[in-house]
PDB file of N, CA and C in Angstrom:
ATOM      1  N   UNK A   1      -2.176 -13.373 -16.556  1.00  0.00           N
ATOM      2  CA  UNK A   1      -1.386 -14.143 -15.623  1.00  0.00           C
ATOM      3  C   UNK A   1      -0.377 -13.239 -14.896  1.00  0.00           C
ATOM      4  N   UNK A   2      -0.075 -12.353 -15.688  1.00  0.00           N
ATOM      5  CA  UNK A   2       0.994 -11.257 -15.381  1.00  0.00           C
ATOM      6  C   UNK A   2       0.648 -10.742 -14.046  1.00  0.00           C
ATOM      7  N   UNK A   3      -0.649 -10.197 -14.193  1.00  0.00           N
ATOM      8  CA  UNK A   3      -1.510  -9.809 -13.614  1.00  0.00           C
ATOM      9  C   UNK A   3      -1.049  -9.654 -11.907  1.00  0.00           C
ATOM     10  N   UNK A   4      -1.858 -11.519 -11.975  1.00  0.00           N
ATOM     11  CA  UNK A   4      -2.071 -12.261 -10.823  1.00  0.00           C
ATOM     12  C   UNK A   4      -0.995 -12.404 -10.168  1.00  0.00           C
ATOM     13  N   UNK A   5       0.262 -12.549 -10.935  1.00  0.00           N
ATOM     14  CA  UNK A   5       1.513 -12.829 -10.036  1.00  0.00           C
ATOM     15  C   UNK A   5       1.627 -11.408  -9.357  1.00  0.00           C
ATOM     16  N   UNK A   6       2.022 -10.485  -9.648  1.00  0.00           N
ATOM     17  CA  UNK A   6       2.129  -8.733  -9.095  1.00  0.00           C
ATOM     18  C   UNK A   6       1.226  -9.016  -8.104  1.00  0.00           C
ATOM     19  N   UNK A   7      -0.105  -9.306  -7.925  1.00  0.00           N
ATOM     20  CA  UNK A   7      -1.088  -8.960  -6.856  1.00  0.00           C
ATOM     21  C   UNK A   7      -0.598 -10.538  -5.570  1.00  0.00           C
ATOM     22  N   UNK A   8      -0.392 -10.789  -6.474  1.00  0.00           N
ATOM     23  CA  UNK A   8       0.377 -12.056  -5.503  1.00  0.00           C
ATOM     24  C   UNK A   8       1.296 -11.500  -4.712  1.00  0.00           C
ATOM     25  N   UNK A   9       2.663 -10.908  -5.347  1.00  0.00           N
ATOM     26  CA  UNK A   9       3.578 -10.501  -4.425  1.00  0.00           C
ATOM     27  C   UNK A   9       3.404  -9.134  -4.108  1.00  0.00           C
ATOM     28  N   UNK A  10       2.304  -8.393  -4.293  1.00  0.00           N
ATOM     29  CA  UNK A  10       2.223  -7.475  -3.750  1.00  0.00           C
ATOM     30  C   UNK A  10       1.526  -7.601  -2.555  1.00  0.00           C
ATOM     31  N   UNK A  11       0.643  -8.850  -2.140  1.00  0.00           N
ATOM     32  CA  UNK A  11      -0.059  -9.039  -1.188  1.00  0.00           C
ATOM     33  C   UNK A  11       1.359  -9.666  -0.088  1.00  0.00           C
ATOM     34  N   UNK A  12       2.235 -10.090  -0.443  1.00  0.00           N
ATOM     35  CA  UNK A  12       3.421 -11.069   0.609  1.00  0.00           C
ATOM     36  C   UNK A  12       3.762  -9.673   0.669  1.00  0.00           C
ATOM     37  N   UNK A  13       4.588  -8.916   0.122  1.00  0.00           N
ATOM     38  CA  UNK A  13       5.529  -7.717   0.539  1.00  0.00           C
ATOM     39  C   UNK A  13       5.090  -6.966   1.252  1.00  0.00           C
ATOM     40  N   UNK A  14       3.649  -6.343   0.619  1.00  0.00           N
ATOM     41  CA  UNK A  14       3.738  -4.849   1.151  1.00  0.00           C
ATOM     42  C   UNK A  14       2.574  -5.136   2.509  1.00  0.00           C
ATOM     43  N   UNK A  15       3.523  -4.014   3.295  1.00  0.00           N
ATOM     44  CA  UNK A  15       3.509  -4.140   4.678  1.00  0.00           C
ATOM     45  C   UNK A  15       2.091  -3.681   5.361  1.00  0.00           C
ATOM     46  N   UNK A  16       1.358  -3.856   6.638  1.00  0.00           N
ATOM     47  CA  UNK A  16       0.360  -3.227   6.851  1.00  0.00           C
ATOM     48  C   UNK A  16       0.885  -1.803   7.526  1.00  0.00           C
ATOM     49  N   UNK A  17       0.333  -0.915   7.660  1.00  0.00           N
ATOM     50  CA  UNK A  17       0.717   0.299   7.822  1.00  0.00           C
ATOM     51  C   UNK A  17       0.624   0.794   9.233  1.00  0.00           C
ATOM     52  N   UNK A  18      -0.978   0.148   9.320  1.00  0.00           N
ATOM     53  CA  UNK A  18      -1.544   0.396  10.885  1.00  0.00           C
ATOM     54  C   UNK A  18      -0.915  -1.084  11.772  1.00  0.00           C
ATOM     55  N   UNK A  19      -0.419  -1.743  11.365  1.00  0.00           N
ATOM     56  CA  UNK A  19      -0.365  -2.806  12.245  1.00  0.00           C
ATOM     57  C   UNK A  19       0.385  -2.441  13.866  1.00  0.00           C
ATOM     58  N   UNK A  20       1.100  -1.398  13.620  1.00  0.00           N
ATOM     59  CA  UNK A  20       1.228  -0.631  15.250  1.00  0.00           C
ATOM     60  C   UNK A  20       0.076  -0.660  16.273  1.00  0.00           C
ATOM     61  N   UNK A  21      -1.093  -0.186  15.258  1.00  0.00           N
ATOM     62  CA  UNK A  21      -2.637  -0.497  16.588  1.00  0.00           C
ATOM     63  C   UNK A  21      -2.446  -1.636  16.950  1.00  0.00           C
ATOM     64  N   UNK A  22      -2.337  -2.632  16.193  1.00  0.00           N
ATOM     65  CA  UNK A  22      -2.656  -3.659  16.945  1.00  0.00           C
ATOM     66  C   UNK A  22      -2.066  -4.382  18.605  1.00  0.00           C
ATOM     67  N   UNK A  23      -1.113  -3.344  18.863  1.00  0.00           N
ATOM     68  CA  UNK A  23      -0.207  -3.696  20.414  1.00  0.00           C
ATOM     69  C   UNK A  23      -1.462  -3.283  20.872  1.00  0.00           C
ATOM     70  N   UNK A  24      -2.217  -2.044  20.997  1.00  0.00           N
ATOM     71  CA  UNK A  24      -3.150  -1.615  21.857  1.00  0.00           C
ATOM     72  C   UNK A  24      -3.786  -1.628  22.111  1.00  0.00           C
ATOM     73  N   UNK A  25      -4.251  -2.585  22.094  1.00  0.00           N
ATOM     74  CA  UNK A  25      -5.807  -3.256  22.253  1.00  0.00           C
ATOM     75  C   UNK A  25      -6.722  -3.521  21.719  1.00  0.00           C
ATOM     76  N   UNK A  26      -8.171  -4.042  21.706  1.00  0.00           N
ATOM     77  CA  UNK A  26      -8.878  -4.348  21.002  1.00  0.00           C
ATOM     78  C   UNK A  26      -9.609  -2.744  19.856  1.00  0.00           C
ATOM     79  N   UNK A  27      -9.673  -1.934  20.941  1.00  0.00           N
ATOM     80  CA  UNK A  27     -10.268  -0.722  20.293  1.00  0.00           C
ATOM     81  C   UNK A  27      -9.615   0.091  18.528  1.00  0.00           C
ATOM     82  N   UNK A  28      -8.191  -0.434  19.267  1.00  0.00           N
ATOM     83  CA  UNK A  28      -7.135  -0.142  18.253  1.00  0.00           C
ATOM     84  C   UNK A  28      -6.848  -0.978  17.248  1.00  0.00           C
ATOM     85  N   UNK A  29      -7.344  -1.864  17.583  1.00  0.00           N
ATOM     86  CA  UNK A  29      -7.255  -3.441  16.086  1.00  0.00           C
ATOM     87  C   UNK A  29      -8.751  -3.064  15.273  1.00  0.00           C
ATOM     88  N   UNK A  30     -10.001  -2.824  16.291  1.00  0.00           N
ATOM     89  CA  UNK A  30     -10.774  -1.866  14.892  1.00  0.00           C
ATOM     90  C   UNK A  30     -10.264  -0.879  14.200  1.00  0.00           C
ATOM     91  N   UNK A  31      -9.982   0.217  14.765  1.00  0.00           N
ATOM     92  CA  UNK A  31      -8.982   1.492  14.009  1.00  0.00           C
ATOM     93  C   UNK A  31      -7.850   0.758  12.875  1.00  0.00           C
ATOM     94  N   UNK A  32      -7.730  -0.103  13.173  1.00  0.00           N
ATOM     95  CA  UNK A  32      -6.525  -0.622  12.404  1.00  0.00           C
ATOM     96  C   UNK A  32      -7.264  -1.125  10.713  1.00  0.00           C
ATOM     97  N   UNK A  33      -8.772  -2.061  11.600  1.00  0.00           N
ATOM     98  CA  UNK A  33      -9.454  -2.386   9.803  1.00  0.00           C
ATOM     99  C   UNK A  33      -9.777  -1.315   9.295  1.00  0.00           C
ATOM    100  N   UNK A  34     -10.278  -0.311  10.136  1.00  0.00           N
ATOM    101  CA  UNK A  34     -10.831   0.690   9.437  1.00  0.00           C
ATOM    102  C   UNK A  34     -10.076   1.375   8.727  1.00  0.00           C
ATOM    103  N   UNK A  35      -8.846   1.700   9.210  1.00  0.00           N
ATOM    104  CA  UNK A  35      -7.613   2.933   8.634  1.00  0.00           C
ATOM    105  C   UNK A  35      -7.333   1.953   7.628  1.00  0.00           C
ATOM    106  N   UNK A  36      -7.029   0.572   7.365  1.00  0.00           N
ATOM    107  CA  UNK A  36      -6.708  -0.099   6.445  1.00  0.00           C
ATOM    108  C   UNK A  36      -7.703   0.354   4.998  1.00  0.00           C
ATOM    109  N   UNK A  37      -8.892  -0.149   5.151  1.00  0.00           N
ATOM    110  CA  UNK A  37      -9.707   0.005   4.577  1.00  0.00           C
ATOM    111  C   UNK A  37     -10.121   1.453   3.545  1.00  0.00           C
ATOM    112  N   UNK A  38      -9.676   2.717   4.507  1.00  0.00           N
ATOM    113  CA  UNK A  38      -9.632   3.862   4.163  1.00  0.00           C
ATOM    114  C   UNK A  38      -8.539   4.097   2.983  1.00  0.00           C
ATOM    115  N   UNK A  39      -7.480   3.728   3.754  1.00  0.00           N
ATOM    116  CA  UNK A  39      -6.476   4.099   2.940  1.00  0.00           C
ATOM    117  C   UNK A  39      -5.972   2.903   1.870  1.00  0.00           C
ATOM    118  N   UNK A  40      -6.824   1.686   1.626  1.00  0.00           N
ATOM    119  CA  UNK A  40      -6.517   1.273   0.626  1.00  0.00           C
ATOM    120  C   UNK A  40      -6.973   1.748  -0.883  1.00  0.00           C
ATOM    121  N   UNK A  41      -8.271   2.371  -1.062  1.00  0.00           N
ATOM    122  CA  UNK A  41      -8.416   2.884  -2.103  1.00  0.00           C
ATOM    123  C   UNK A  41      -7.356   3.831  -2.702  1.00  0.00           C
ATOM    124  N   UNK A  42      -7.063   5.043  -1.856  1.00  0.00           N
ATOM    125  CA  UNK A  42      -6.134   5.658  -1.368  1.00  0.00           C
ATOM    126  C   UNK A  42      -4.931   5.353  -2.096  1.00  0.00           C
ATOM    127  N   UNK A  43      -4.262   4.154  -1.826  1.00  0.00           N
ATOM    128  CA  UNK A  43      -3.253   3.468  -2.249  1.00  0.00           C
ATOM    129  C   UNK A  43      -3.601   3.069  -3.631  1.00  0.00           C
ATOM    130  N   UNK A  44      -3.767   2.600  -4.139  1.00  0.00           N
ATOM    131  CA  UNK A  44      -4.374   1.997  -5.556  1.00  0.00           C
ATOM    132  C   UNK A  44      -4.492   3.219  -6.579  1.00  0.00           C
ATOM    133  N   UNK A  45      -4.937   4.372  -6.363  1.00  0.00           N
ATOM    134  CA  UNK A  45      -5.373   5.159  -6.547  1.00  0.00           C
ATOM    135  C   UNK A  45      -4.155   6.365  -6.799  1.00  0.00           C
ATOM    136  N   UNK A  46      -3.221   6.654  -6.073  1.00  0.00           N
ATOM    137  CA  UNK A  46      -1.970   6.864  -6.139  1.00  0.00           C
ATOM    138  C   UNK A  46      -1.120   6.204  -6.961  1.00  0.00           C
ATOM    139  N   UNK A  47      -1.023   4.840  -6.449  1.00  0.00           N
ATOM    140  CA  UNK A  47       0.157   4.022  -7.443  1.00  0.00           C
ATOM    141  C   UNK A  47      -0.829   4.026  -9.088  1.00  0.00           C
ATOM    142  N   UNK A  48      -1.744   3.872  -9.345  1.00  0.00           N
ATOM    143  CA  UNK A  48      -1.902   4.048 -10.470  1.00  0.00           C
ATOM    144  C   UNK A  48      -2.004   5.058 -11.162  1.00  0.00           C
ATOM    145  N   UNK A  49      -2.190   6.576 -10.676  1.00  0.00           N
ATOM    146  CA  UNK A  49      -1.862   7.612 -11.026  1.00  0.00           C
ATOM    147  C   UNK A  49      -0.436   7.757 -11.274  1.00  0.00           C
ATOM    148  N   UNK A  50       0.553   7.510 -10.895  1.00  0.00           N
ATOM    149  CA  UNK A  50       2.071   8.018 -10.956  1.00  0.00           C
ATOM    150  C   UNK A  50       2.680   6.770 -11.676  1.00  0.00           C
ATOM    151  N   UNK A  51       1.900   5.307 -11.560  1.00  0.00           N
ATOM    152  CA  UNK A  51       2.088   4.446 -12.707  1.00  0.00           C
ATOM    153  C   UNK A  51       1.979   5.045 -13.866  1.00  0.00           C
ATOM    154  N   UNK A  52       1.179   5.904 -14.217  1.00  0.00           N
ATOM    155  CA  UNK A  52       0.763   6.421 -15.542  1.00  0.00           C
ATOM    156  C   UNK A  52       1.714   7.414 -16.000  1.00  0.00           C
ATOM    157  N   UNK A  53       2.580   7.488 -15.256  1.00  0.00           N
ATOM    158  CA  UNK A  53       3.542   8.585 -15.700  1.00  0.00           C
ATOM    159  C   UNK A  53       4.712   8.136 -15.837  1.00  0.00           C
ATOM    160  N   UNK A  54       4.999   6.846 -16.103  1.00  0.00           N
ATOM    161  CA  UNK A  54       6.355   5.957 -16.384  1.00  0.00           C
ATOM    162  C   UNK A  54       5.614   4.902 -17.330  1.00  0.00           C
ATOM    163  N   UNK A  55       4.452   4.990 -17.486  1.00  0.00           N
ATOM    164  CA  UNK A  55       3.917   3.848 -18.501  1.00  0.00           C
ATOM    165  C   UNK A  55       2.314   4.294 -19.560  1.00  0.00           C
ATOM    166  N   UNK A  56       2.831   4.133 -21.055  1.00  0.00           N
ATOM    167  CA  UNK A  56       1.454   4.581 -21.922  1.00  0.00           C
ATOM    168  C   UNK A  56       1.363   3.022 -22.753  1.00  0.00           C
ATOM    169  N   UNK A  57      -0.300   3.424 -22.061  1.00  0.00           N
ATOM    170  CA  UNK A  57      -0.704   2.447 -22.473  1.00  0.00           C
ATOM    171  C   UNK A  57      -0.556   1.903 -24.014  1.00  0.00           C
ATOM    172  N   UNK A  58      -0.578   2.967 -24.981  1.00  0.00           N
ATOM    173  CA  UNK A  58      -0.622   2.941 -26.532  1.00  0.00           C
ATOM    174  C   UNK A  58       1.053   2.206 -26.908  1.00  0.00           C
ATOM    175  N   UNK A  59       1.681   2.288 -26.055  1.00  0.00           N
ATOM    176  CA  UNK A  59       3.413   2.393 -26.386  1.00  0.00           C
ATOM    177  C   UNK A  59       3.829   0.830 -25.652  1.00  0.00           C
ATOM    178  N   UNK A  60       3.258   0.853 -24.739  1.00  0.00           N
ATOM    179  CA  UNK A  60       4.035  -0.163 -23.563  1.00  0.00           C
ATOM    180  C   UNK A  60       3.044  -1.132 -23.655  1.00  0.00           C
ATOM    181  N   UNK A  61       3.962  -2.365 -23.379  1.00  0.00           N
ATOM    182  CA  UNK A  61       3.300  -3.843 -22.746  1.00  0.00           C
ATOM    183  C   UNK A  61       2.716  -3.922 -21.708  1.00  0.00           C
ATOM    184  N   UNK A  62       1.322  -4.295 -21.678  1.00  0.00           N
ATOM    185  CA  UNK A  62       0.523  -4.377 -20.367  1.00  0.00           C
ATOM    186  C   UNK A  62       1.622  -4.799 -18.775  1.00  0.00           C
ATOM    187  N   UNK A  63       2.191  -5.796 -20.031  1.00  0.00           N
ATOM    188  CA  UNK A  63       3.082  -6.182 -18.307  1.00  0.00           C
ATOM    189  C   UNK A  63       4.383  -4.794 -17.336  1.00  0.00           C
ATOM    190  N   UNK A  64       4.669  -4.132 -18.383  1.00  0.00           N
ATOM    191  CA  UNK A  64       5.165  -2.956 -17.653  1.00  0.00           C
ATOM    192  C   UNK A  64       4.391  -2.030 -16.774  1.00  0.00           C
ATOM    193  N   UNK A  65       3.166  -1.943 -16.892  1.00  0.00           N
ATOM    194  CA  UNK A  65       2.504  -1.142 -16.621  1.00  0.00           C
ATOM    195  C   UNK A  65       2.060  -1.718 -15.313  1.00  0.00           C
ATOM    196  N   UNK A  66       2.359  -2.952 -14.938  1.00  0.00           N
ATOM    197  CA  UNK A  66       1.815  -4.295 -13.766  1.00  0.00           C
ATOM    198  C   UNK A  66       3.203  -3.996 -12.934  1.00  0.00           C
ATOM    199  N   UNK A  67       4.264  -4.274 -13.027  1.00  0.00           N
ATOM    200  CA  UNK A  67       5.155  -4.269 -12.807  1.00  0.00           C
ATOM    201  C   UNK A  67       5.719  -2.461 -11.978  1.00  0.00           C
ATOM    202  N   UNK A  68       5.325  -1.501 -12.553  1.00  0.00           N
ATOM    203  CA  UNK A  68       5.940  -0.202 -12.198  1.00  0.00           C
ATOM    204  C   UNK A  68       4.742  -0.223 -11.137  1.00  0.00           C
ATOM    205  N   UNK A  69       3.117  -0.689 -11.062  1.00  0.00           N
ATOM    206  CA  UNK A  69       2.182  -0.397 -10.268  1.00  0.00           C
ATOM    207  C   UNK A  69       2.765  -0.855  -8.948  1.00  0.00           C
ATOM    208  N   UNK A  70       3.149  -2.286  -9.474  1.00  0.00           N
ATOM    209  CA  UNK A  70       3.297  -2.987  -8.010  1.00  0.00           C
ATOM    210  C   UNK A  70       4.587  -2.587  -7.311  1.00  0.00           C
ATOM    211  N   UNK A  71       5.403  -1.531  -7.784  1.00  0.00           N
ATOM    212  CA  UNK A  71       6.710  -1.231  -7.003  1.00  0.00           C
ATOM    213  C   UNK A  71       6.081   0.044  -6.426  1.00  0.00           C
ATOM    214  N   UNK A  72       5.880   0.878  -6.882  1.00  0.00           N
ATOM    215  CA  UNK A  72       4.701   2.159  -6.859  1.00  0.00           C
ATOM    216  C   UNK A  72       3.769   1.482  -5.312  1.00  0.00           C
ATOM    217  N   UNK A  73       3.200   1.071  -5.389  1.00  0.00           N
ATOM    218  CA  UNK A  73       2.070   0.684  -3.776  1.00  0.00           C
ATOM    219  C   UNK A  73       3.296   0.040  -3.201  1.00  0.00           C
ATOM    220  N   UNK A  74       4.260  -0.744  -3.357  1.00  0.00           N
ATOM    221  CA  UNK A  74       4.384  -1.629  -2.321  1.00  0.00           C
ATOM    222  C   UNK A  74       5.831  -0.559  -1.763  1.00  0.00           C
ATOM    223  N   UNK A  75       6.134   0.940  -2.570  1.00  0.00           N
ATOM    224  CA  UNK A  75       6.700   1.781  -1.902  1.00  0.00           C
ATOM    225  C   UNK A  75       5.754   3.079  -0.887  1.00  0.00           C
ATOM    226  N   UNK A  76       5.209   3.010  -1.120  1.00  0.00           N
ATOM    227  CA  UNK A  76       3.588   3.901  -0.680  1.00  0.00           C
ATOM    228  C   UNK A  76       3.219   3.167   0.362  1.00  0.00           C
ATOM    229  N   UNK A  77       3.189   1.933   0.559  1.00  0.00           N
ATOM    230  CA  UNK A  77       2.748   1.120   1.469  1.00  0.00           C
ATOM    231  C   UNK A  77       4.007   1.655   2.788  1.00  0.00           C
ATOM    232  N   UNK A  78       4.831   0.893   2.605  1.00  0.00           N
ATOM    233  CA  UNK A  78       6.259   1.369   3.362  1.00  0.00           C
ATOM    234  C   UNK A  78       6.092   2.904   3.911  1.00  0.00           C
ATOM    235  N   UNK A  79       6.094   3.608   2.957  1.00  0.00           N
ATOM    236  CA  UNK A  79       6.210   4.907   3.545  1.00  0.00           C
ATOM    237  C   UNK A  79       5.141   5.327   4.189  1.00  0.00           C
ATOM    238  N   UNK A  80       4.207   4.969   4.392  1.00  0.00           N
ATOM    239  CA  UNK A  80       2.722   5.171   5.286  1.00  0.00           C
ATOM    240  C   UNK A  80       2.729   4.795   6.347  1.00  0.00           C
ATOM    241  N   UNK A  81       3.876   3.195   6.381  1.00  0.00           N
ATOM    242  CA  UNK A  81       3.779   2.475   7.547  1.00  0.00           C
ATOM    243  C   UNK A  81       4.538   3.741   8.694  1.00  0.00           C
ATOM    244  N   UNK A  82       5.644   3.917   7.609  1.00  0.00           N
ATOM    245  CA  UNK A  82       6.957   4.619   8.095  1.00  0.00           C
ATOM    246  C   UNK A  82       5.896   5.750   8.768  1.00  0.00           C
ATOM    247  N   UNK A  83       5.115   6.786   8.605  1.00  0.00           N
ATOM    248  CA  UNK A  83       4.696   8.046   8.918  1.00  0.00           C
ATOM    249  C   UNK A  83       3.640   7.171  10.157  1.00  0.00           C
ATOM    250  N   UNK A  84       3.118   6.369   9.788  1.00  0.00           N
ATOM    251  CA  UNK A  84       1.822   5.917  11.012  1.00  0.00           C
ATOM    252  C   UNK A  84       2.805   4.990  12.306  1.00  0.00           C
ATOM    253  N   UNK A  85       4.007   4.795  11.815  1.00  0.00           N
ATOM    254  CA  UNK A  85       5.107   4.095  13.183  1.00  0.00           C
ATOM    255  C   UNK A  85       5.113   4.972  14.144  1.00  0.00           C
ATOM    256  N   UNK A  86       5.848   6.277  13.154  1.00  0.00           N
ATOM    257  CA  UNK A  86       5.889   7.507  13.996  1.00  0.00           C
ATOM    258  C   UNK A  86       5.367   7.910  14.631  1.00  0.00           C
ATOM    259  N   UNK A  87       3.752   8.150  14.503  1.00  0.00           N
ATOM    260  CA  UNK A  87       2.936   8.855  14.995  1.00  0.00           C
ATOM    261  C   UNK A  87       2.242   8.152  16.165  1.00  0.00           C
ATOM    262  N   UNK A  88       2.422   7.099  15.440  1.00  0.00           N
ATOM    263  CA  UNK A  88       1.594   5.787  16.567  1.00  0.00           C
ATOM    264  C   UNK A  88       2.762   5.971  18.143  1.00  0.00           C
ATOM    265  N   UNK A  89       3.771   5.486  18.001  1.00  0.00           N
ATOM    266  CA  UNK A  89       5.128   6.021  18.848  1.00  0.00           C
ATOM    267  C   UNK A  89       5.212   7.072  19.465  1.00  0.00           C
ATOM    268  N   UNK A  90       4.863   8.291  18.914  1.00  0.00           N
ATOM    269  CA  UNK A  90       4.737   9.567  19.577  1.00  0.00           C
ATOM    270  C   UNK A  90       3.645   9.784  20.260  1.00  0.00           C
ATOM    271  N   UNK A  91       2.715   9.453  19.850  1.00  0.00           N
ATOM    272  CA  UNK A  91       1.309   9.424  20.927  1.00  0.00           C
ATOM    273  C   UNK A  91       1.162   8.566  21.409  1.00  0.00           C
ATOM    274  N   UNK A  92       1.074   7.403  21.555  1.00  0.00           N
ATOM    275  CA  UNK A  92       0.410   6.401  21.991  1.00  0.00           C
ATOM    276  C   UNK A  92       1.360   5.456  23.346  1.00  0.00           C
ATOM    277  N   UNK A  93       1.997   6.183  22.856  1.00  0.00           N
ATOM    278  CA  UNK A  93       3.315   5.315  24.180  1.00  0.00           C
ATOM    279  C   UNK A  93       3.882   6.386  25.115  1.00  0.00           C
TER     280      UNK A  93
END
């Protein structure tokens, strides 16, 4: 249940990254599923790597380990947006 709530509010919080394409048109709202798509493994994949380094499994309650993940992506998320604002801003406008 623990679980489900984290993926719950990790789905309300964390931000889309590419959603900047989407001002630019249609071409750029594909780029947008796609870069999503790319970099969600990406994401998951990260936060649970560096989850693992504030949480053992043998020692800790599953629910800590839910809890440090979902602050972990939904700061990763942010900071991606933050680097793809930029970039999107600097080129594209």
């Amino acid at each position: 249940m623990f679980k489900k709530t984290n993926k719950f509010f990790r789905n309300i919080i964390t931000p889309d990254p590419f959603n900047k394409l989407n001002n630019y048109g249609l071409v750029r709202k594909v780029s947008n599923k796609c870069a999503n798509n790319v970099t969600k493994s990406l994401l998951n994949n990260l936060s649970y790597k560096t989850s693992g380094l504030f949480y053992d499994r043998k020692k800790d309650r599953p629910y800590k380990g839910s809890i440090i993940y979902t602050i972990f992506h939904i700061l990763y998320s942010f900071l991606l947006m933050l680097l793809v604002s930029r970039i999107v801003v600097n080129f594209l406008s």
